[in-house]
N, C-alpha and C. Protein backbone atom coordinates (compact mmCIF):
# COMPACT_ATOMS: atom_id res chain seq x y z
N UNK A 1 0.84 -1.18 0.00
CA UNK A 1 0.00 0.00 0.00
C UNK A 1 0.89 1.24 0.00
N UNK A 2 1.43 1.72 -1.08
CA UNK A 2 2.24 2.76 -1.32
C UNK A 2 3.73 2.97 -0.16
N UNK A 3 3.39 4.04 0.32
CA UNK A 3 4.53 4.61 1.40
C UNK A 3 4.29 4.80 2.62
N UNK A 4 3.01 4.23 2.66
CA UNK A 4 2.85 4.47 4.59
C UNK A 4 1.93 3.30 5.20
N UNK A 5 2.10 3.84 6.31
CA UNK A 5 2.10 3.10 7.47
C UNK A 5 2.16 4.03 9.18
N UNK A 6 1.73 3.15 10.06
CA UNK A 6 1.91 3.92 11.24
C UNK A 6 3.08 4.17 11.53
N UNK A 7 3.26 5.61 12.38
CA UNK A 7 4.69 5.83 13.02
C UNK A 7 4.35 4.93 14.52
N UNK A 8 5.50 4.00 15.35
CA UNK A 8 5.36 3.56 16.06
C UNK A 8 5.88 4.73 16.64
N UNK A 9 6.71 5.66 17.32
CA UNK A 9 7.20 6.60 17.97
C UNK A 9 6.02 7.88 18.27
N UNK A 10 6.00 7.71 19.23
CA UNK A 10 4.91 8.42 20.62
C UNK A 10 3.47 8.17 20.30
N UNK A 11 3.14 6.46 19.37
CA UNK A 11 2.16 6.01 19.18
C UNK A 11 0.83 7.12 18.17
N UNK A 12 1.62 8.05 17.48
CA UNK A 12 0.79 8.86 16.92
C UNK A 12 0.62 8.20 15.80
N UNK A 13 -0.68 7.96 14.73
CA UNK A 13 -0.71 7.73 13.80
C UNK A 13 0.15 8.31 12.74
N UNK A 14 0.09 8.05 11.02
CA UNK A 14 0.12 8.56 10.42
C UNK A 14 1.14 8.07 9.18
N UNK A 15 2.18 9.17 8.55
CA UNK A 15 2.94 8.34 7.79
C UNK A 15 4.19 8.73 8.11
N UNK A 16 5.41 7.44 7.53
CA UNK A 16 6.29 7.74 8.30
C UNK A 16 7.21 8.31 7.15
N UNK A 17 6.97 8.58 5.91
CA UNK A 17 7.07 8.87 4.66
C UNK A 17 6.57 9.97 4.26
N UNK A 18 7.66 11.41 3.41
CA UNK A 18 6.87 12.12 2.87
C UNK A 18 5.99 11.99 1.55
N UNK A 19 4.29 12.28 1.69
CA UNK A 19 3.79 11.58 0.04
C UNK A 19 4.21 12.46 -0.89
N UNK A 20 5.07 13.31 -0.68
CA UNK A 20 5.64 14.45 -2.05
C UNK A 20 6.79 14.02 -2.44
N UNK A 21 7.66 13.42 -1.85
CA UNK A 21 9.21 13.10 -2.03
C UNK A 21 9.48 11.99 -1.57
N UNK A 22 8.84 11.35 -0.57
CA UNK A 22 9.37 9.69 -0.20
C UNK A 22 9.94 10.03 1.10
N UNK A 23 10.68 11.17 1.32
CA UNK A 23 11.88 10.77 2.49
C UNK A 23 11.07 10.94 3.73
N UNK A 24 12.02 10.76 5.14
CA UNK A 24 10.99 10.06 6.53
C UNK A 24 10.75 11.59 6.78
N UNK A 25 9.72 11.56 7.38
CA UNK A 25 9.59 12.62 8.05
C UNK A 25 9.98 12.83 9.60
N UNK A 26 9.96 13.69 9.74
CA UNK A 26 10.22 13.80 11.32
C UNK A 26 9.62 14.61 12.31
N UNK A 27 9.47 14.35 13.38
CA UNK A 27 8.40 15.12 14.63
C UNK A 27 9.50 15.62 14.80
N UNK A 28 9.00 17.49 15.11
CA UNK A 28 9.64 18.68 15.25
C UNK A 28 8.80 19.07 16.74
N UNK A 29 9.39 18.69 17.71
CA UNK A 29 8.81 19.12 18.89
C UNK A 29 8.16 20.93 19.56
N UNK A 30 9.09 21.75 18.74
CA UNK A 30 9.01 23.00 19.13
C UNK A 30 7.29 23.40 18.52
N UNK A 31 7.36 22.72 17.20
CA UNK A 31 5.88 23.22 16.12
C UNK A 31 5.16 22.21 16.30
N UNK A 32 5.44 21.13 17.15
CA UNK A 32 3.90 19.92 17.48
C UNK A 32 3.73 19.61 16.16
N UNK A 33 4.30 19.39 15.09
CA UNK A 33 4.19 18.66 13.94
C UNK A 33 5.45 17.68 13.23
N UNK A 34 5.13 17.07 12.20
CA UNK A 34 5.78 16.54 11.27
C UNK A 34 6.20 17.09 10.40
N UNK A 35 8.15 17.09 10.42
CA UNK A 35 8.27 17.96 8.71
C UNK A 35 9.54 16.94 8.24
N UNK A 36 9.09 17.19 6.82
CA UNK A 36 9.74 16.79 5.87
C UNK A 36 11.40 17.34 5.16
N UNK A 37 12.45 16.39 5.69
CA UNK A 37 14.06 17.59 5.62
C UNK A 37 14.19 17.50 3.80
N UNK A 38 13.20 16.29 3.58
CA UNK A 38 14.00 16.94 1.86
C UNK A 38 13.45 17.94 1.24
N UNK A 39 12.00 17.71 1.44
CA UNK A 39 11.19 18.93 0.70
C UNK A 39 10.53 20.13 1.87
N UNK A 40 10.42 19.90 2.82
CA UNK A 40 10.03 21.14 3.93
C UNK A 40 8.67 20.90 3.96
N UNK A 41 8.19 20.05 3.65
CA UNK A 41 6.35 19.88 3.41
C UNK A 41 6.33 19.76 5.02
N UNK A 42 5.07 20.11 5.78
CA UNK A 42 4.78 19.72 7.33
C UNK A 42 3.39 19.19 6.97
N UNK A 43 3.72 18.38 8.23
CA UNK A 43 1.94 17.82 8.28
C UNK A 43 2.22 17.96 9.85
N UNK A 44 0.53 18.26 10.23
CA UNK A 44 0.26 18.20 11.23
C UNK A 44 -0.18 17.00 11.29
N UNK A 45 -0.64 16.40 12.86
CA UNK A 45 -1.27 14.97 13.06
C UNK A 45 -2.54 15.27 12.74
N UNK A 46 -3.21 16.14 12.82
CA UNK A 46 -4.86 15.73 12.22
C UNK A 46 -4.18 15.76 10.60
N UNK A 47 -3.27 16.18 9.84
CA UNK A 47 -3.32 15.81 8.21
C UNK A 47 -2.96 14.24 8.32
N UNK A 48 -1.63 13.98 9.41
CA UNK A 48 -1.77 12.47 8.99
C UNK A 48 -2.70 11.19 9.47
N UNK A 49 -3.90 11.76 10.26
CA UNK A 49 -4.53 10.80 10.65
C UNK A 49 -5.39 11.06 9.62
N UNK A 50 -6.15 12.28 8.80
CA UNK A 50 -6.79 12.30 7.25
C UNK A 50 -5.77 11.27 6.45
N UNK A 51 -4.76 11.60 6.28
CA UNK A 51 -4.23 10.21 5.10
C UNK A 51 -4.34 9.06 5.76
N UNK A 52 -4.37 8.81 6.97
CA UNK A 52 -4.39 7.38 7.25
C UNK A 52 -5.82 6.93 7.17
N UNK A 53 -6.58 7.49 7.12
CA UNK A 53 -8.17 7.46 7.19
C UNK A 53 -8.14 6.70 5.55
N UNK A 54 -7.43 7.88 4.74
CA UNK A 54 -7.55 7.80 3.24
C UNK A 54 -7.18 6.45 2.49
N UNK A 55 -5.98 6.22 2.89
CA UNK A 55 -5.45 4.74 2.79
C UNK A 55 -6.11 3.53 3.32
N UNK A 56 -6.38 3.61 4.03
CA UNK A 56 -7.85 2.81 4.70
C UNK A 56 -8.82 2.60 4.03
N UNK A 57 -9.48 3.37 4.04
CA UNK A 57 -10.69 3.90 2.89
C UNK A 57 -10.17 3.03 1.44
N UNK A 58 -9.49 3.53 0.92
CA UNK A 58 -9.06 3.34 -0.47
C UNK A 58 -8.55 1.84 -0.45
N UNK A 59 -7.99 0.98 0.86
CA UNK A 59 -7.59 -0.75 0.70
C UNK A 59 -8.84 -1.49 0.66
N UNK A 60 -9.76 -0.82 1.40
CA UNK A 60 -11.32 -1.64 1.41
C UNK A 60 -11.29 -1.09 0.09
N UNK A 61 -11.81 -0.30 -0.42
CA UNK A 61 -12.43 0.02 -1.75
C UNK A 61 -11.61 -1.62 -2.90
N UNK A 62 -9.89 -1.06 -2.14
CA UNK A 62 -9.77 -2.34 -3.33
C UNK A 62 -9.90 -3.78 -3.19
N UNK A 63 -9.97 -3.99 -1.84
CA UNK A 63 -10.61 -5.26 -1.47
C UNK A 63 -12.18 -5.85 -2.08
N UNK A 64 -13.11 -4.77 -1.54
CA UNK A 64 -13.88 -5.20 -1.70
C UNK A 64 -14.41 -5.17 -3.91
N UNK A 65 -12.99 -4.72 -4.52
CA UNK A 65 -13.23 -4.84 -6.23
C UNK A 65 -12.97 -6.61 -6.42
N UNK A 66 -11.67 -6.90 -5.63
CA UNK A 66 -11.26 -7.74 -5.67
C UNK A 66 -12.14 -8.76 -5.40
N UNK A 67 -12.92 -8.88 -4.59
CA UNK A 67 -13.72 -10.01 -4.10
C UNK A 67 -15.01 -9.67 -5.36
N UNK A 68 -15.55 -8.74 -5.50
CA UNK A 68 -16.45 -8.75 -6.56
C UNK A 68 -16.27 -9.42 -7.71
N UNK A 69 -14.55 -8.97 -8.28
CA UNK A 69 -14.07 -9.62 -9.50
C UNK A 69 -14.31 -11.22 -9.13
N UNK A 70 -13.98 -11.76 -8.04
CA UNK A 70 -13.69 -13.24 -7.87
C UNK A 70 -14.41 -14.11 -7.88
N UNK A 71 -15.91 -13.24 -7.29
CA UNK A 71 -17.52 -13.70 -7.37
C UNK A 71 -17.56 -13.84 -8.78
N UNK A 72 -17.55 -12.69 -9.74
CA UNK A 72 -17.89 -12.99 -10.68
C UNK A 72 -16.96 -13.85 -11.20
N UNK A 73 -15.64 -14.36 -11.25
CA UNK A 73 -15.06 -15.08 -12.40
C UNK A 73 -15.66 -16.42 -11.52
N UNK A 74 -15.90 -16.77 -10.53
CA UNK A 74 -16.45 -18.00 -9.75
C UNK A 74 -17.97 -18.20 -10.77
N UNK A 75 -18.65 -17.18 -10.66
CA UNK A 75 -20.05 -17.36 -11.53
C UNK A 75 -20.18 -18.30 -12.57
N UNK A 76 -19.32 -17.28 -13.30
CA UNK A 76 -18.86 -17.33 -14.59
C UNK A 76 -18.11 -18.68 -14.77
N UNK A 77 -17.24 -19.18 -14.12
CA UNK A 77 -16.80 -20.86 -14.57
C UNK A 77 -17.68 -21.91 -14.06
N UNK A 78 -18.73 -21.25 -13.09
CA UNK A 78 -19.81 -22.66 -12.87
C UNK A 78 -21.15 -22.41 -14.15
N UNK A 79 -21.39 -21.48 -14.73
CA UNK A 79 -22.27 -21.52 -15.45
C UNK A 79 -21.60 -22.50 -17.04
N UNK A 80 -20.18 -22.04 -17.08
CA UNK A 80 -19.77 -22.84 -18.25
C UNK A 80 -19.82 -24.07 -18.34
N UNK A 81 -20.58 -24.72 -17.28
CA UNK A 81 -19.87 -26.40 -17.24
C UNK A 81 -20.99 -27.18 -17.89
């Protein structure tokens, strides 16, 4: 599922990856956020608990294509017989 995943460090959600450039991000204690040293992008934790929401969202979506596709090719080889 792309570039993220939870940060295990101070159990905050989110990603541990910037989604603009790839590189890790890092908790900046002074600004209570996450920033990014290659590109300077910040996320706050409510942005990375929205992407983690998003990624979520979007693995069911492809789960549940996947199982649709499977129903149907299942259909589809018992009707041929």
């Amino acid at each position: 599922m792309f570039n993220s995943c939870a940060i295990k460090a101070r159990g905050d959600p989110g990603l541990p990856y910037c989604r603009e450039c790839g590189a890790k991000i890092i908790y900046d204690r002074n600004t209570r956020s996450y920033v990014c040293p290659g590109c300077g992008l910040i996320y706050t934790p409510q942005d990375l608990i929205i992407e983690t929401r998003k990624d979520v969202e979007m693995g069911v979506a492809e789960e549940k294509k996947k199982r649709k596709y499977a129903e149907y090719l299942e259909w589809w080889a018992s009707s041929k017989k």
